[in-house]
C-alpha atoms as a PDB file:
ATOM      1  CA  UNK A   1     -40.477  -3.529  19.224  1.00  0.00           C
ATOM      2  CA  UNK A   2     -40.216  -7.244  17.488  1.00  0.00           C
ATOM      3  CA  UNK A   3     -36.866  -8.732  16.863  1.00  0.00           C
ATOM      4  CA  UNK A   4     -36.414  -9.561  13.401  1.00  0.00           C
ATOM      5  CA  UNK A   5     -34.037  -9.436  10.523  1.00  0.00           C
ATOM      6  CA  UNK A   6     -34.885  -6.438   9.536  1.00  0.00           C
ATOM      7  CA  UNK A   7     -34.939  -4.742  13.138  1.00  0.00           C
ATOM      8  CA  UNK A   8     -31.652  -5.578  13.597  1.00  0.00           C
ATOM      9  CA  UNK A   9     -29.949  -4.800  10.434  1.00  0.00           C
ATOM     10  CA  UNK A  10     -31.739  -1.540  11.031  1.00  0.00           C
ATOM     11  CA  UNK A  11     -29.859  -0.710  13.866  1.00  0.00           C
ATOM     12  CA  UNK A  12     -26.838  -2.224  13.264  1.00  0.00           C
ATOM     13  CA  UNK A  13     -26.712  -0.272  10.298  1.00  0.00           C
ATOM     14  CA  UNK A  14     -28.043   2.924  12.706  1.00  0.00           C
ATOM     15  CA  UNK A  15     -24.900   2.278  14.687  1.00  0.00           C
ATOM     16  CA  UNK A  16     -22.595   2.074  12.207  1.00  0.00           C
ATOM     17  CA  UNK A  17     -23.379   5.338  10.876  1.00  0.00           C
ATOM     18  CA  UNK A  18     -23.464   6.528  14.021  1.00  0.00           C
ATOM     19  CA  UNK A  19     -19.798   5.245  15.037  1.00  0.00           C
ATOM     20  CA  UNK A  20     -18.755   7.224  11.658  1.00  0.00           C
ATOM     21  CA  UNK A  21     -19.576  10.842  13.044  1.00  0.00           C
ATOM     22  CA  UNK A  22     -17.710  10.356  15.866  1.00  0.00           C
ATOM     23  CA  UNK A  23     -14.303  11.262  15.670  1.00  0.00           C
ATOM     24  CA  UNK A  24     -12.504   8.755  17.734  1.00  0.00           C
ATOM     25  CA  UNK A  25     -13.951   5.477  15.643  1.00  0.00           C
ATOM     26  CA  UNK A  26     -14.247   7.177  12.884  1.00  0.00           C
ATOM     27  CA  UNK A  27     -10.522   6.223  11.310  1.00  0.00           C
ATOM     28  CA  UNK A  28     -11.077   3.095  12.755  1.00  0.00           C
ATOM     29  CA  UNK A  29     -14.313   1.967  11.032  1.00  0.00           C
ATOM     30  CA  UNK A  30     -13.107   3.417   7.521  1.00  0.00           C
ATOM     31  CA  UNK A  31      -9.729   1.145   8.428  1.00  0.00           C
ATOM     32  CA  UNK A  32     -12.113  -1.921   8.987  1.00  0.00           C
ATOM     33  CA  UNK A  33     -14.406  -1.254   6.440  1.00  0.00           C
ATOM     34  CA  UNK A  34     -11.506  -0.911   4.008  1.00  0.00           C
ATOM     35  CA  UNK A  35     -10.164  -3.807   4.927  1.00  0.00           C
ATOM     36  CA  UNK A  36     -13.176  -5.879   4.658  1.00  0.00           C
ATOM     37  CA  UNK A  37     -14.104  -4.918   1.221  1.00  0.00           C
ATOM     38  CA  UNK A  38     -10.167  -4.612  -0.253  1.00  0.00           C
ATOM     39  CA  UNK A  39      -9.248  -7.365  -2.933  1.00  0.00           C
ATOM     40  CA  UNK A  40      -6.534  -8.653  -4.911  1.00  0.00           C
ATOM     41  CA  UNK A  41      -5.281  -5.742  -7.352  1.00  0.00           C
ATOM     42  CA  UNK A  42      -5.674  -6.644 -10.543  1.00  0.00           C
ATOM     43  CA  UNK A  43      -2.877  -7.172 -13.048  1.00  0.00           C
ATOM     44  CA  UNK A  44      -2.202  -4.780 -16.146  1.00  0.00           C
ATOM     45  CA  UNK A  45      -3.095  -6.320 -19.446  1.00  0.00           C
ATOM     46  CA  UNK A  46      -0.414  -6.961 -21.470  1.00  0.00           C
ATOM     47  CA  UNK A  47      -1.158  -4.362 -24.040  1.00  0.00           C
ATOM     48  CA  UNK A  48      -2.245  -1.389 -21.776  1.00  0.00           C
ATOM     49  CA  UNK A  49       1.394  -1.716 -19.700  1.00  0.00           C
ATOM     50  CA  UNK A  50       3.637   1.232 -19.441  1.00  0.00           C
ATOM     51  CA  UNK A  51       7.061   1.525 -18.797  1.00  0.00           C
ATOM     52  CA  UNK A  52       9.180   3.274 -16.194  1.00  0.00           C
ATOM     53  CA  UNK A  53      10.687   6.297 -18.068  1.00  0.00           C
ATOM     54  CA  UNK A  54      14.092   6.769 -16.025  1.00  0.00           C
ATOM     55  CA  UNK A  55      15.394   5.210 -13.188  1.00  0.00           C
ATOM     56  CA  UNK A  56      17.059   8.434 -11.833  1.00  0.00           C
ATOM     57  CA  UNK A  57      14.927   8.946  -8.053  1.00  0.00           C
ATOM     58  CA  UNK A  58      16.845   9.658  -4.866  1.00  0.00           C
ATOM     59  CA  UNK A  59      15.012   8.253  -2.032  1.00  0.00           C
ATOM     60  CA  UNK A  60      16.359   8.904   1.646  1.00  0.00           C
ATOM     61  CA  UNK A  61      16.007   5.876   3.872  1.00  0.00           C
ATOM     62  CA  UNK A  62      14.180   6.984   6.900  1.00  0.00           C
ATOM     63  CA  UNK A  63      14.458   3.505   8.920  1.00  0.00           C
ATOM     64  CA  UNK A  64      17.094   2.452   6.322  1.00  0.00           C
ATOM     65  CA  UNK A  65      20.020   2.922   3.856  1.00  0.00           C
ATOM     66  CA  UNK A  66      19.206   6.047   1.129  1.00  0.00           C
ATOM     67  CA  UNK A  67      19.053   4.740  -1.814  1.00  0.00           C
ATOM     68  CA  UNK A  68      18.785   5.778  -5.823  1.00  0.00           C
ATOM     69  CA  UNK A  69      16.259   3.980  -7.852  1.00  0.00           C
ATOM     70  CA  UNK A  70      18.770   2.796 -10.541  1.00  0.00           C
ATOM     71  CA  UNK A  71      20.114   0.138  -7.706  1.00  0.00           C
ATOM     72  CA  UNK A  72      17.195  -1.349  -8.418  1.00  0.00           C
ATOM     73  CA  UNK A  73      16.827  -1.480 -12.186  1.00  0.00           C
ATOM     74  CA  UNK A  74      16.613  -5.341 -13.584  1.00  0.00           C
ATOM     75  CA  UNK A  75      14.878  -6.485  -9.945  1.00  0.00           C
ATOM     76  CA  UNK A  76      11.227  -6.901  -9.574  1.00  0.00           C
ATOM     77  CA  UNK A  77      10.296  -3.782  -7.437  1.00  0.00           C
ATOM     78  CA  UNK A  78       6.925  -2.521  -5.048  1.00  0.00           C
ATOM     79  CA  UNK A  79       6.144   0.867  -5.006  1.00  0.00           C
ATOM     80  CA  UNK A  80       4.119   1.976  -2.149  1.00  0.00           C
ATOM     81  CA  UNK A  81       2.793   5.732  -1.639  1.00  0.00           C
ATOM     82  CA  UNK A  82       1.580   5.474   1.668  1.00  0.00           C
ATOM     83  CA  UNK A  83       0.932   8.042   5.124  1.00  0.00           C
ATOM     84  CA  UNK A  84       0.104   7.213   8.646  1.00  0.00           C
ATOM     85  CA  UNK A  85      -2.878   9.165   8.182  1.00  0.00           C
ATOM     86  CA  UNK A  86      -4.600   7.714   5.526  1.00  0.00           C
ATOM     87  CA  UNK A  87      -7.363   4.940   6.837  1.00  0.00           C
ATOM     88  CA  UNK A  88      -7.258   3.099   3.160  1.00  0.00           C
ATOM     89  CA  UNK A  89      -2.997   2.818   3.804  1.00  0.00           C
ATOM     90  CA  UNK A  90      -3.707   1.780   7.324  1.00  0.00           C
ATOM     91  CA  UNK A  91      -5.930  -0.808   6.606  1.00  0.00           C
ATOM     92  CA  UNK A  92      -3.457  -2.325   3.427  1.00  0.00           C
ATOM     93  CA  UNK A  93      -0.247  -2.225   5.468  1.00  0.00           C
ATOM     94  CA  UNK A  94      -0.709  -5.746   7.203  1.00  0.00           C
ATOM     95  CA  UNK A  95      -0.981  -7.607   3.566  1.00  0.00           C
ATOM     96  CA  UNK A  96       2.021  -5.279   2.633  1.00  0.00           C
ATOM     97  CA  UNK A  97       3.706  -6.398   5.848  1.00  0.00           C
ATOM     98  CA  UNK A  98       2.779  -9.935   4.951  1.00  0.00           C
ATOM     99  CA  UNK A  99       4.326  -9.868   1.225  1.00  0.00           C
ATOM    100  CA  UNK A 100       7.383  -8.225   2.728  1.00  0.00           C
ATOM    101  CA  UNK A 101       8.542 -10.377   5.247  1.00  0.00           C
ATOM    102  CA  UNK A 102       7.727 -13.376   2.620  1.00  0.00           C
ATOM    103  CA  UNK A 103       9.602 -11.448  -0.170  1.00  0.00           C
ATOM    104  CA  UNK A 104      12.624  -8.857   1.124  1.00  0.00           C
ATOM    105  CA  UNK A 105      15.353 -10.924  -0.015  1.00  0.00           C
ATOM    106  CA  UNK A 106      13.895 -11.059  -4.099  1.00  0.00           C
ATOM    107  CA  UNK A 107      11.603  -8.146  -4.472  1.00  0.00           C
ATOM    108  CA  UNK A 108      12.633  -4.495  -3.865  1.00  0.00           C
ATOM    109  CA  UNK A 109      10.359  -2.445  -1.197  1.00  0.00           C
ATOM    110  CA  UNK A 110      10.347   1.050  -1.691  1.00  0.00           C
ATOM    111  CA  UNK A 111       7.368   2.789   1.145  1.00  0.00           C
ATOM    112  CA  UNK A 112       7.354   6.446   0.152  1.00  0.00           C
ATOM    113  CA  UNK A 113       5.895   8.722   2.351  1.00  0.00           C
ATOM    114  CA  UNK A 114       5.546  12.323   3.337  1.00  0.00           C
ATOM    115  CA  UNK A 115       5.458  11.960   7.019  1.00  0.00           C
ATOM    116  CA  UNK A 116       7.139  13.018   9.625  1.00  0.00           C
ATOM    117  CA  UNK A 117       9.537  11.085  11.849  1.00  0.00           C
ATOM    118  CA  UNK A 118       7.480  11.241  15.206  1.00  0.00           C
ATOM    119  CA  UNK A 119       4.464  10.196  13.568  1.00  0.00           C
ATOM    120  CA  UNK A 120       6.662   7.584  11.438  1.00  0.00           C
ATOM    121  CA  UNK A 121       8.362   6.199  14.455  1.00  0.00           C
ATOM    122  CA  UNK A 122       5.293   5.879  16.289  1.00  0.00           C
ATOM    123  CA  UNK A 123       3.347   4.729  13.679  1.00  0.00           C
ATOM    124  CA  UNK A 124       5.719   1.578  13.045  1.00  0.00           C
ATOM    125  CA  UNK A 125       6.458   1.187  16.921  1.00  0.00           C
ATOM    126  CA  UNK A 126       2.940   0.461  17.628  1.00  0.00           C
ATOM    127  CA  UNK A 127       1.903  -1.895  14.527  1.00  0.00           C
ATOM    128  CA  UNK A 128       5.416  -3.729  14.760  1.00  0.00           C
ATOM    129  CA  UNK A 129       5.603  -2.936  11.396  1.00  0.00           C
ATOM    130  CA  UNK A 130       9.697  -3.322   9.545  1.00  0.00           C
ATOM    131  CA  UNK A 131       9.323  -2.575   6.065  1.00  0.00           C
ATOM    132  CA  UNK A 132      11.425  -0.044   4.763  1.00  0.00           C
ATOM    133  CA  UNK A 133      10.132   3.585   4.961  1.00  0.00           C
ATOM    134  CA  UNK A 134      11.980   6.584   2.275  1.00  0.00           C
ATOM    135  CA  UNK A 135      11.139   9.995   1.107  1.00  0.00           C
ATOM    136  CA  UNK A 136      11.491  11.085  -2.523  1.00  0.00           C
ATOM    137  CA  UNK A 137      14.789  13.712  -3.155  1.00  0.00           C
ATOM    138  CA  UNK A 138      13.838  14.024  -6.327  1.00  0.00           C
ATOM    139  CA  UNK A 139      11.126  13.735  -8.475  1.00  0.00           C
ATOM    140  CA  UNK A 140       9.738  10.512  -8.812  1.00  0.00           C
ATOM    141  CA  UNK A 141      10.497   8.925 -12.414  1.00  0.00           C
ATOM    142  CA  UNK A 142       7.126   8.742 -14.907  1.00  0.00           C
ATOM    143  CA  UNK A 143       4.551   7.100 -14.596  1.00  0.00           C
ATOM    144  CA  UNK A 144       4.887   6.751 -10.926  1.00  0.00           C
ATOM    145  CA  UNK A 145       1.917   9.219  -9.265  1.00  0.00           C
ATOM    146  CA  UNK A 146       1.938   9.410  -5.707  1.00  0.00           C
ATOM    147  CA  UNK A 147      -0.879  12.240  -5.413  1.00  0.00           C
ATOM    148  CA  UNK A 148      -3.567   9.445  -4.295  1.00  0.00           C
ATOM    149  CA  UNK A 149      -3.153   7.079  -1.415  1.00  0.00           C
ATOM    150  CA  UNK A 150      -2.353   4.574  -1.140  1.00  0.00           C
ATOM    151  CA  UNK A 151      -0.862   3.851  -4.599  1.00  0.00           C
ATOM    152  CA  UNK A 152       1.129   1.107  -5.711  1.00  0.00           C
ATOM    153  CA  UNK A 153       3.084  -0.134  -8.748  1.00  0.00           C
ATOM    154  CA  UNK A 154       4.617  -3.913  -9.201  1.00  0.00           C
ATOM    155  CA  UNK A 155       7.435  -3.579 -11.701  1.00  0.00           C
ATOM    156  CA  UNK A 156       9.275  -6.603 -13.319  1.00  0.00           C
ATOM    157  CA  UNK A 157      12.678  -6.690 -14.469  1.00  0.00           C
ATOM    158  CA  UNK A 158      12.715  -4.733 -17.083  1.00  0.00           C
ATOM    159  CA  UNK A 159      10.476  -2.081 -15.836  1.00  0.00           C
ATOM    160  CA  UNK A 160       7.549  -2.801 -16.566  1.00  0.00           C
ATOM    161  CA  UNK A 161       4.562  -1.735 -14.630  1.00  0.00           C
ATOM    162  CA  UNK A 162       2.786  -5.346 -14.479  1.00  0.00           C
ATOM    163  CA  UNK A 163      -0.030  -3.792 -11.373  1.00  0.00           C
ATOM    164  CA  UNK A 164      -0.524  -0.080 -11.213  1.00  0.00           C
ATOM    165  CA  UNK A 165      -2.820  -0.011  -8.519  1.00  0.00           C
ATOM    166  CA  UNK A 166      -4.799   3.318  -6.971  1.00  0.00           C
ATOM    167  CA  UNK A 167      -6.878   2.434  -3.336  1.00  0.00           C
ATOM    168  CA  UNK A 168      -6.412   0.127  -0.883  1.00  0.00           C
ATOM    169  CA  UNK A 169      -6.037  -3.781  -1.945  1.00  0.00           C
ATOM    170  CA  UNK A 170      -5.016  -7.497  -0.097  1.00  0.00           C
ATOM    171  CA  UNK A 171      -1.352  -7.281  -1.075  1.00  0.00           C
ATOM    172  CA  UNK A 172      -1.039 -10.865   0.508  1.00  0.00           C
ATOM    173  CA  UNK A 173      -3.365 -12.280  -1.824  1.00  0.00           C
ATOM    174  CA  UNK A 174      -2.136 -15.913  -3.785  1.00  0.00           C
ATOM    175  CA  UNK A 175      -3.243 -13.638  -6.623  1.00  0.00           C
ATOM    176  CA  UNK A 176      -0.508 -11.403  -6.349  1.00  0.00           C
ATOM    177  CA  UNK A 177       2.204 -14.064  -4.982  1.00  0.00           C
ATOM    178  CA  UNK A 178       1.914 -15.737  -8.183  1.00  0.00           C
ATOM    179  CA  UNK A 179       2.280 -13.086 -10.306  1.00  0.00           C
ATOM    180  CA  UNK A 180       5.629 -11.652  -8.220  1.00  0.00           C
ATOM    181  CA  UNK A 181       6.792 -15.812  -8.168  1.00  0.00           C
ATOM    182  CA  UNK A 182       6.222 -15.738 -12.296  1.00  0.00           C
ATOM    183  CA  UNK A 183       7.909 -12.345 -12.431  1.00  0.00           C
ATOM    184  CA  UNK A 184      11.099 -14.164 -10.516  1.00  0.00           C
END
């Protein structure tokens, strides 16, 4: 068989697929692929923004303080719906990371999951990850939709949703750092 282009993209592609029915890359090559093809999100246009209906939402603090979303009305506020075992969330959570440690002391992180503490625990042991982890109480105030993950909502100060975004996306982009510096 000749080496070419062709040959080659053949079978890396051939290996690829491969690597996908096997269980133990699997995660892992959806986590890189992800990652590889995840962008800035997008901003809302002005005239298609929504607003957040109530600001009533207890949220336990699983690695922190509980909290209710009303301590939070008039900030600039992240919403993440994220699980350890979603490859899209895995492959987001070092931008997320990123924009946190950059941002903590201006914007309020709120990680909402489902998960359980071993597998949370673990989970943040192994990627050294510190961002703030809670589970809803309560229902979660309209619009928010935490059904699909990863989801996540940028608010501004006076609660509106300025990127309502559903999939995995660079949260460290300059993209979004300028739009959470304007909404400062």
């Amino acid at each position: 068989m000749k080496l070419n282009k062709k040959n080659i993209s053949n079978s890396i592609f051939v290996i690829i697929l491969i690597l996908f029915f096997i269980p133990n890359t699997r995660g892992m090559m959806q986590i890189f692929l992800t990652r590889i093809f995840s962008f800035s999100p997008g901003v809302v246009e002005v005239d298609d923004r929504t607003q957040v209906k109530s600001y009533d939402w207890k949220l336990h603090g699983v690695n922190t303080e509980s909290i209710n979303f009303n301590e939070a009305k008039n900030k600039v506020i992240l919403v993440n719906y994220w699980a350890t075992w979603c490859p899209p969330c895995i492959a987001e959570m070092p931008s997320l990371q990123e924009l946190y440690n950059d941002y903590k002391d201006d914007v309020v992180f709120l990680f909402v999951t489902t998960d359980d503490d071993p597998e949370l625990n673990k989970f943040m042991k192994n990627k050294n990850y510190n961002y703030p982890i809670y589970r809803s109480l309560s229902e979660a105030p309209k619009p928010f939709d935490g059904t699909s993950l990863p989801t996540t909502y940028l608010i501004d100060k006076n609660g509106t949703i300025v990127i309502d975004k559903i999939g995995a996306a660079d949260w460290n982009s300059n993209k979004v750092r300028k739009t959470i510096d304007d909404l400062l």
